[in-house]
C-alpha atoms as a PDB file:
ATOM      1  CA  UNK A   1       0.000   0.000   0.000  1.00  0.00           C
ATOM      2  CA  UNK A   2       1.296   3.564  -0.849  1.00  0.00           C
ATOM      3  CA  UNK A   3       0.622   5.016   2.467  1.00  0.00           C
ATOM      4  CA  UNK A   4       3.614   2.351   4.051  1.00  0.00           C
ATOM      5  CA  UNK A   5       5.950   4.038   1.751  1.00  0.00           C
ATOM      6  CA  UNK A   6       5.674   7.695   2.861  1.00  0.00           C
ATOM      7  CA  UNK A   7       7.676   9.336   5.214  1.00  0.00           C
ATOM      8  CA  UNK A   8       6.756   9.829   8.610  1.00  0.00           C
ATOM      9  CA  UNK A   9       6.556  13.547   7.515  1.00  0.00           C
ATOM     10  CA  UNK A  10       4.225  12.910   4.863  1.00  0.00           C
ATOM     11  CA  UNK A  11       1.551  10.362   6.850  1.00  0.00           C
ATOM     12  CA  UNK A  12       1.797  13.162   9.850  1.00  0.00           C
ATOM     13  CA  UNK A  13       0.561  15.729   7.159  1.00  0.00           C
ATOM     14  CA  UNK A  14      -1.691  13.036   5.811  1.00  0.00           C
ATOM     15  CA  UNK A  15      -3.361  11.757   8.912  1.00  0.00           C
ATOM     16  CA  UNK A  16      -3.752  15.727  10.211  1.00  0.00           C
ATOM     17  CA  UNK A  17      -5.750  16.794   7.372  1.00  0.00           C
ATOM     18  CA  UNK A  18      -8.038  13.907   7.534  1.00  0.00           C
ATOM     19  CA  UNK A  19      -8.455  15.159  11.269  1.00  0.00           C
ATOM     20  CA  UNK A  20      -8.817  18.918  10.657  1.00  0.00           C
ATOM     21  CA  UNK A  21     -11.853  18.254   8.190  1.00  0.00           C
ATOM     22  CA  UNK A  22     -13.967  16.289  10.701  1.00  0.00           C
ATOM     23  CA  UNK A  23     -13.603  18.861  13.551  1.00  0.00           C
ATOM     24  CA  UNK A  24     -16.289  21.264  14.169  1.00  0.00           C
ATOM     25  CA  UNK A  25     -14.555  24.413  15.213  1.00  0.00           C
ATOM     26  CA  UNK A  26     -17.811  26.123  16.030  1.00  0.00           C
ATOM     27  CA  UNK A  27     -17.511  23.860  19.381  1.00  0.00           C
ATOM     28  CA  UNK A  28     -14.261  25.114  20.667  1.00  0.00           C
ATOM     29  CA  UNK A  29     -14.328  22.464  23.639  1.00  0.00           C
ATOM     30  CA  UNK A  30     -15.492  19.333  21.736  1.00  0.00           C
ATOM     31  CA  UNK A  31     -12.739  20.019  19.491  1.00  0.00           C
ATOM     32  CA  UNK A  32     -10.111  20.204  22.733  1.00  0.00           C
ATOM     33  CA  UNK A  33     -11.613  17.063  24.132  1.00  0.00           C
ATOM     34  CA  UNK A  34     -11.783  15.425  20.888  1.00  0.00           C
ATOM     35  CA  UNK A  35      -8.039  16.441  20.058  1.00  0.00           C
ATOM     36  CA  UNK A  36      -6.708  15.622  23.510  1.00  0.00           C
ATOM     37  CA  UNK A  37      -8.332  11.862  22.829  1.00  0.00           C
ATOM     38  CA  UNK A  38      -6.988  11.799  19.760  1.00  0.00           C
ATOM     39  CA  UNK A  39      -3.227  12.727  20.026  1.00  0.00           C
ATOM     40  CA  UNK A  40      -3.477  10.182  23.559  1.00  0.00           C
ATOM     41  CA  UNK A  41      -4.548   7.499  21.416  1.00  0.00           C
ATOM     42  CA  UNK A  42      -2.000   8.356  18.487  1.00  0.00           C
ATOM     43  CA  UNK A  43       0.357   5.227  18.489  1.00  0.00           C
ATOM     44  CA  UNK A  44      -3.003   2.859  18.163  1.00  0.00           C
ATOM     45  CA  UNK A  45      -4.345   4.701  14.086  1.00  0.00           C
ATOM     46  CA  UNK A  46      -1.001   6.704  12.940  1.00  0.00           C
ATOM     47  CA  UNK A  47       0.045   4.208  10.633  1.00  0.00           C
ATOM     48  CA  UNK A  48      -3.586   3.874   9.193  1.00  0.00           C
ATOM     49  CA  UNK A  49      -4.219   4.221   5.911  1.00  0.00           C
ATOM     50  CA  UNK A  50      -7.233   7.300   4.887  1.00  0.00           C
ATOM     51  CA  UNK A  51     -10.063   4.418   4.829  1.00  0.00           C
ATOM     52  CA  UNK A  52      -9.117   3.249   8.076  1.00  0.00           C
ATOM     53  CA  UNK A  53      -8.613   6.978   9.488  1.00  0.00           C
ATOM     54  CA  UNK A  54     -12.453   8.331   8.417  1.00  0.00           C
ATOM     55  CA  UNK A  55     -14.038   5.162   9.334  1.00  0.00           C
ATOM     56  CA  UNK A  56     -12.611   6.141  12.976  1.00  0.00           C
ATOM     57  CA  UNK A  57     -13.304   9.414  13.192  1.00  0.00           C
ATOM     58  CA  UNK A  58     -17.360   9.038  11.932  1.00  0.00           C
ATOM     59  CA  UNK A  59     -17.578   5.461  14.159  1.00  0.00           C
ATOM     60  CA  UNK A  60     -15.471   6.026  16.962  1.00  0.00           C
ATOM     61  CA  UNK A  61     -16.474   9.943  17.314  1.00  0.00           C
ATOM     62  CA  UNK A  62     -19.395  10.274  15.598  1.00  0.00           C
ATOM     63  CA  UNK A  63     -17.963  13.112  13.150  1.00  0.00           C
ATOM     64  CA  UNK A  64     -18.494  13.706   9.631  1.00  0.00           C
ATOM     65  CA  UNK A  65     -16.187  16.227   7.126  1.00  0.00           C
ATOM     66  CA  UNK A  66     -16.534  19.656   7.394  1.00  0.00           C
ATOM     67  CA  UNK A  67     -16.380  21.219   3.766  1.00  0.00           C
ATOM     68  CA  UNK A  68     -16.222  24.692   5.227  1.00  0.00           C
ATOM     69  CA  UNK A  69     -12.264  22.918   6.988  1.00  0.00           C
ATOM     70  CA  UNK A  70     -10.682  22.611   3.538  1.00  0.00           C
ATOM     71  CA  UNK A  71      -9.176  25.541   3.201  1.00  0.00           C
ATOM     72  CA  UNK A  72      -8.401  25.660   7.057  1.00  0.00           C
ATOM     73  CA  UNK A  73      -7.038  22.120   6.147  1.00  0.00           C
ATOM     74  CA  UNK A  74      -5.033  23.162   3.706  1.00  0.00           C
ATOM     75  CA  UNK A  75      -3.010  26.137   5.667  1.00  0.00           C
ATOM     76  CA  UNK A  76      -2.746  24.368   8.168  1.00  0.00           C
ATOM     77  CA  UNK A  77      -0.334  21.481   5.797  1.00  0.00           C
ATOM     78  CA  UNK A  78       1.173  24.784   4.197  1.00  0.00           C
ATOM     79  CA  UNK A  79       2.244  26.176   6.978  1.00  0.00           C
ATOM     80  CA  UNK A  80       4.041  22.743   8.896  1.00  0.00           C
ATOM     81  CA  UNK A  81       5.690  22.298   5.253  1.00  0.00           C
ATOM     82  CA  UNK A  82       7.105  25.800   5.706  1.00  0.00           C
ATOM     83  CA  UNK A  83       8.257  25.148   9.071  1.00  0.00           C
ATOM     84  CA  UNK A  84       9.644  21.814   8.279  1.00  0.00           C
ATOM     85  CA  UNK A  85       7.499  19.869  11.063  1.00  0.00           C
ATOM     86  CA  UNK A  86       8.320  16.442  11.393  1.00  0.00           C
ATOM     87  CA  UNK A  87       5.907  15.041  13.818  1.00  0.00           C
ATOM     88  CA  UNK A  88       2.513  16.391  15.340  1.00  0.00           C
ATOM     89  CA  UNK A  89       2.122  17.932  17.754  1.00  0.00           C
ATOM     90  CA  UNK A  90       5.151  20.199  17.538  1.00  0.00           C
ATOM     91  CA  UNK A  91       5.656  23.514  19.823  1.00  0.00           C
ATOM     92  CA  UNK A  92       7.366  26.073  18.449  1.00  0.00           C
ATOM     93  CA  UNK A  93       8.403  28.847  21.087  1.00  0.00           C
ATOM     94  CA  UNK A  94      10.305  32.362  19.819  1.00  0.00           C
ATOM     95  CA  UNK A  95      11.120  30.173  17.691  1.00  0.00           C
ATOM     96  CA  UNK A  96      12.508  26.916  19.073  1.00  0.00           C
ATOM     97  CA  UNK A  97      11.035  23.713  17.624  1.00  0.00           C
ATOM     98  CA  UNK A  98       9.621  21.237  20.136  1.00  0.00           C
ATOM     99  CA  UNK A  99       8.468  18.117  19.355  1.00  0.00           C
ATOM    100  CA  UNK A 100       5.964  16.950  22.307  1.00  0.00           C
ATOM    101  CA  UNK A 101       5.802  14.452  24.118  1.00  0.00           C
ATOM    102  CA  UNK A 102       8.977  12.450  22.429  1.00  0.00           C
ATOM    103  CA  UNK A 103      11.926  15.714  23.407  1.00  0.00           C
ATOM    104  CA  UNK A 104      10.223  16.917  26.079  1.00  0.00           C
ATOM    105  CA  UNK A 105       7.458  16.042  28.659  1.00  0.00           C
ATOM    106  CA  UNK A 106       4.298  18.251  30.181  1.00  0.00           C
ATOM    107  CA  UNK A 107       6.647  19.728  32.855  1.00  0.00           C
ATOM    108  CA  UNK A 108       9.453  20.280  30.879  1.00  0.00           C
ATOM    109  CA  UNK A 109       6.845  21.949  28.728  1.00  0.00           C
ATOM    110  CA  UNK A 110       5.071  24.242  31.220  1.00  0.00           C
ATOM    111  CA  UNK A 111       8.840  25.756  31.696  1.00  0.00           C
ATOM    112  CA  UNK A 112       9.660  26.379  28.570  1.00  0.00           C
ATOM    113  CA  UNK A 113       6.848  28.240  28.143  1.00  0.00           C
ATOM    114  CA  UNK A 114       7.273  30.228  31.474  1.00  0.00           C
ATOM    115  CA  UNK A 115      10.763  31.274  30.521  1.00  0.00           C
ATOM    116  CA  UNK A 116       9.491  32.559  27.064  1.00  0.00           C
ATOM    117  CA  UNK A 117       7.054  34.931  29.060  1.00  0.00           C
ATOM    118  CA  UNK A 118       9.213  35.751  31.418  1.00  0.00           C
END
């Protein structure tokens, strides 16, 4: 299947697409709860193919696409092409690339952030 012989960068862009169209941004905190599930859950669908991704998302979570997301969809791929993001989710902060959880962990996190502000 095609989708074994991408990159890691390419399924991540792949597999966030297919998310961004089936969240309903007009329900801010659905879309947190839903995202927090989904990013927890990660290891068990990121090597899914598109079929296997939607099925999830309408069965699992009861969404369907959101045509008004394409474009959303689509800046959202432009712009972690532009930054070169390898992996999702991935902090940047003034400018430093963070890839959470694998280089750094909630606490390590929360500091990083504080010293930014700071």
């Amino acid at each position: 299947m095609w989708l074994n012989t991408m990159t890691n960068r390419a399924k991540c862009f792949y597999t966030a697409h297919w998310r961004t169209l089936f969240l309903d941004y007009k329900d801010p905190e659905r879309v947190y709860a839903l995202m927090k599930d989904l990013f927890a859950k990660q290891s068990q669908w990121s090597e899914s193919d598109s079929h296997s991704i939607k099925k999830m998302l309408t069965e699992e979570y009861g969404l369907q696409e959101q045509p008004d997301n394409i474009d959303l969809s689509l800046s959202i791929i432009a712009e972690a092409i532009k930054r070169r993001v390898k992996m999702v989710p991935t902090v940047f902060i003034n400018g430093k690339e963070i890839q959470y959880p694998d280089e750094i962990d909630a606490n390590g996190l929360i500091k990083e952030v504080e010293q930014a502000l700071a």
